[in-house]
Every structure is written in structure tokens, then in C-alpha cells.
C-alpha atoms as a PDB file:
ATOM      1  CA  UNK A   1    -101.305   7.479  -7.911  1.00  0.00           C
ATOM      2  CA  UNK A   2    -103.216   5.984  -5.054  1.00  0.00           C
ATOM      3  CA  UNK A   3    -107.380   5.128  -6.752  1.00  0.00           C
ATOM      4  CA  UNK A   4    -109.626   7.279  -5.583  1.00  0.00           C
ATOM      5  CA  UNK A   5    -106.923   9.763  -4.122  1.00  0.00           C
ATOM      6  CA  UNK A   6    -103.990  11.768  -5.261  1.00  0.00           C
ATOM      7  CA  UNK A   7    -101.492  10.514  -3.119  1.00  0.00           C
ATOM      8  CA  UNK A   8     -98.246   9.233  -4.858  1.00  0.00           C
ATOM      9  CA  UNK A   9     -94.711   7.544  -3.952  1.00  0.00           C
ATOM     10  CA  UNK A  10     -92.698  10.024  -2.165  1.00  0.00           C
ATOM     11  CA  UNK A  11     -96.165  12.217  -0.547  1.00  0.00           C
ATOM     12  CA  UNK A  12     -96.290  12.665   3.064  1.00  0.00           C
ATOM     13  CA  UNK A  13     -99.343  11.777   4.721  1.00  0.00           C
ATOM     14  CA  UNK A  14    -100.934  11.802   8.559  1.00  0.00           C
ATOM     15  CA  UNK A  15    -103.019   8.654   9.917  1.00  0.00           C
ATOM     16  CA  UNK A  16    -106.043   9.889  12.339  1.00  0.00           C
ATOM     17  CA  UNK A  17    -104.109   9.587  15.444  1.00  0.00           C
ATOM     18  CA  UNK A  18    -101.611  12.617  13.859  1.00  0.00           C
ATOM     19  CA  UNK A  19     -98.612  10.363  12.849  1.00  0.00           C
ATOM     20  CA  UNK A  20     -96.875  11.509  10.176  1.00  0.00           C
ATOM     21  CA  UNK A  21     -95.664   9.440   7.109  1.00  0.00           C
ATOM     22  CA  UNK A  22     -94.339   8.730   3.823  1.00  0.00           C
ATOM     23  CA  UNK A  23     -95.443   6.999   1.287  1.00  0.00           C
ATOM     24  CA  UNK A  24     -93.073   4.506  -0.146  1.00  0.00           C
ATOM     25  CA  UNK A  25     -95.244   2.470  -2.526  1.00  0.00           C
ATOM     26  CA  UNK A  26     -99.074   2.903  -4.152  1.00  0.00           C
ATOM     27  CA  UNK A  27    -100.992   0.152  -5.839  1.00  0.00           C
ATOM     28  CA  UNK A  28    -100.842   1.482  -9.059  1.00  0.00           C
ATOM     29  CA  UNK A  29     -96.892   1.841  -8.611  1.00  0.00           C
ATOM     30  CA  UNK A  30     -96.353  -1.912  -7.675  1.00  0.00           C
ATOM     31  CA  UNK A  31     -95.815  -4.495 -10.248  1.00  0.00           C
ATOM     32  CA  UNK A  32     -96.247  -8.462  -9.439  1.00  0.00           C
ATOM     33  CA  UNK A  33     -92.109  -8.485  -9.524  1.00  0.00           C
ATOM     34  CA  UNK A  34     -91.290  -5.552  -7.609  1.00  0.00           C
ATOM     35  CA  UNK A  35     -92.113  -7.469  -3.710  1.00  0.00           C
ATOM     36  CA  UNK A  36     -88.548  -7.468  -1.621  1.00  0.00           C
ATOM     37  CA  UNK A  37     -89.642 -11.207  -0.667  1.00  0.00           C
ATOM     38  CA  UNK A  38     -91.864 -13.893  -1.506  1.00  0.00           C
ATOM     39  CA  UNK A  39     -93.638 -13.236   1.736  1.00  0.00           C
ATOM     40  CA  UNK A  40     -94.761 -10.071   1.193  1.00  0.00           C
ATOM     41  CA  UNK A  41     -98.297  -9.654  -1.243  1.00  0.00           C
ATOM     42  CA  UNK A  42     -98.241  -6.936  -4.041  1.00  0.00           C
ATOM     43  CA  UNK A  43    -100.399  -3.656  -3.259  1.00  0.00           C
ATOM     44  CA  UNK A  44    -103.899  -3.822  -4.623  1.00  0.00           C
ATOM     45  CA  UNK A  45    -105.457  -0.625  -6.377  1.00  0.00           C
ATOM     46  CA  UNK A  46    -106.053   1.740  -3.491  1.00  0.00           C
ATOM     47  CA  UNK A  47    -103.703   0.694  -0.976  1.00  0.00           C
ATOM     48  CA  UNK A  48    -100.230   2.457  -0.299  1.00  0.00           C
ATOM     49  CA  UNK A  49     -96.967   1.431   1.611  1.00  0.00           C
ATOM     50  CA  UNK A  50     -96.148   3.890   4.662  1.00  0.00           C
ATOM     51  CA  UNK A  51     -93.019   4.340   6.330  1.00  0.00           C
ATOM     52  CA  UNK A  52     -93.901   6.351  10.117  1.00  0.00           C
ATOM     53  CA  UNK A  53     -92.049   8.838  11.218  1.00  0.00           C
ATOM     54  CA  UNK A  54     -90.317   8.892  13.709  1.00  0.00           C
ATOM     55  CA  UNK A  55     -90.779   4.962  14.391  1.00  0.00           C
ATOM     56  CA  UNK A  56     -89.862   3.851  10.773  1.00  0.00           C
ATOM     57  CA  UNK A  57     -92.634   1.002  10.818  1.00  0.00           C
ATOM     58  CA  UNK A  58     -93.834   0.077   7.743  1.00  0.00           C
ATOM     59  CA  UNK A  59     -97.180  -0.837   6.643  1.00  0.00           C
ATOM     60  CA  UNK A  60     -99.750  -1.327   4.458  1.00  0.00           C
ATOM     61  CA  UNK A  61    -102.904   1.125   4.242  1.00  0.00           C
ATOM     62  CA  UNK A  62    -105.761   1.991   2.476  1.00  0.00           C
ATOM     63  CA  UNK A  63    -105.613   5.420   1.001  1.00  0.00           C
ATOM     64  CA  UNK A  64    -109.037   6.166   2.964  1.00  0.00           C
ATOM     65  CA  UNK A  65    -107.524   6.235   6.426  1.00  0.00           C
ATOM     66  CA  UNK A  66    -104.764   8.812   5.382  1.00  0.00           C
ATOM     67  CA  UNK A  67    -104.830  12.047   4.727  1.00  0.00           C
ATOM     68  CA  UNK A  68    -102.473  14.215   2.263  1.00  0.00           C
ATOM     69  CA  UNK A  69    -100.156  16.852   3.579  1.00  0.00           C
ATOM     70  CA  UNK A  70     -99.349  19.591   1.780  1.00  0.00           C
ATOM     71  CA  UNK A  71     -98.562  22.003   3.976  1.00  0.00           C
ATOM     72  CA  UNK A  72     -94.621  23.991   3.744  1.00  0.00           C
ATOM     73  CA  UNK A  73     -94.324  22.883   7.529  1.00  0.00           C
ATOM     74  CA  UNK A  74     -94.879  19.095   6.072  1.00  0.00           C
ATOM     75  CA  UNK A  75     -92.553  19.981   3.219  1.00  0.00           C
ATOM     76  CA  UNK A  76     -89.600  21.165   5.838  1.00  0.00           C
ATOM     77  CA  UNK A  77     -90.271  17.883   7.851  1.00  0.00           C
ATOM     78  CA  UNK A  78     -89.732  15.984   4.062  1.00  0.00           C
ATOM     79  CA  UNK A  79     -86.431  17.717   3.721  1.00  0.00           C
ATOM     80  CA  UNK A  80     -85.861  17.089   7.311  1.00  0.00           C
ATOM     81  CA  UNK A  81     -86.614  12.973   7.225  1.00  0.00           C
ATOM     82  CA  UNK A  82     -84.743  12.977   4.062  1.00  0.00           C
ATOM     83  CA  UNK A  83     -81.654  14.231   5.329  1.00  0.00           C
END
């Protein structure tokens, strides 16, 4: 879980310009092993990885400029990204 927020691995979320997203990593998730290269820095508490939809761009935010979905239209569009 994301500090400060409930927003876990796997929870889809929407930036202030109405993107939608999931989260793929939060800071209290990520280990000091678990980066894909040695460019990339580890998550600090209170930062989450987000995959956009539809773009698929990664990137790293802080769990203050996202807010938690959980709506059962956000649910279908889970199933729907998923599939």
C-alpha cells in the first residue's frame, strides 16, 4: 500500500486531466532488487508506478496527484485492459 493512501499494485487510478491507469508498483511493494535495470531508481514510500491507458506509458507518481477508482464502470474497464 501506497503511504498516506490506500492504493495498491493492481488498483486503477485517474490523474487530474481524467486519464485512467493502473498501478503496477507502490513504494512499499518495491524492494532494492526488484528494478528491471540498473537505470531505473527503486520507488520511495509514497510513490507508485502507473501504466496509462490507452497510451501504455509508464511512470512514476506520487500517490497525491492520483485519485482511486472504485467505481463497477472502472472495474469493467479492469477486466476490459486485462483482457
Amino acid at each position: 500500500m501506497a503511504e498516506g493512501r490506500n492504493i495498491y499494485a493492481e488498483d486503477i487510478v485517474r490523474n487530474n486531466q481524467g486519464e485512467l491507469g493502473l498501478v503496477l508498483e507502490d513504494g512499499e511493494e518495491t524492494t532494492d532488487d526488484s528494478s528491471d535495470s540498473e537505470n531505473e531508481a527503486p520507488l520511495k514510500k509514497g510513490q507508485i508506478l502507473v501504466c496509462w491507458y490507452p497510451s501504455g506509458n509508464e511512470e512514476i507518481v506520487s500517490v497525491y496527484e492520483v485519485l482511486s477508482t472504485q467505481s463497477s464502470t472502472c472495474i469493467n474497464i479492469k477486466s476490459y485492459i486485462l483482457v
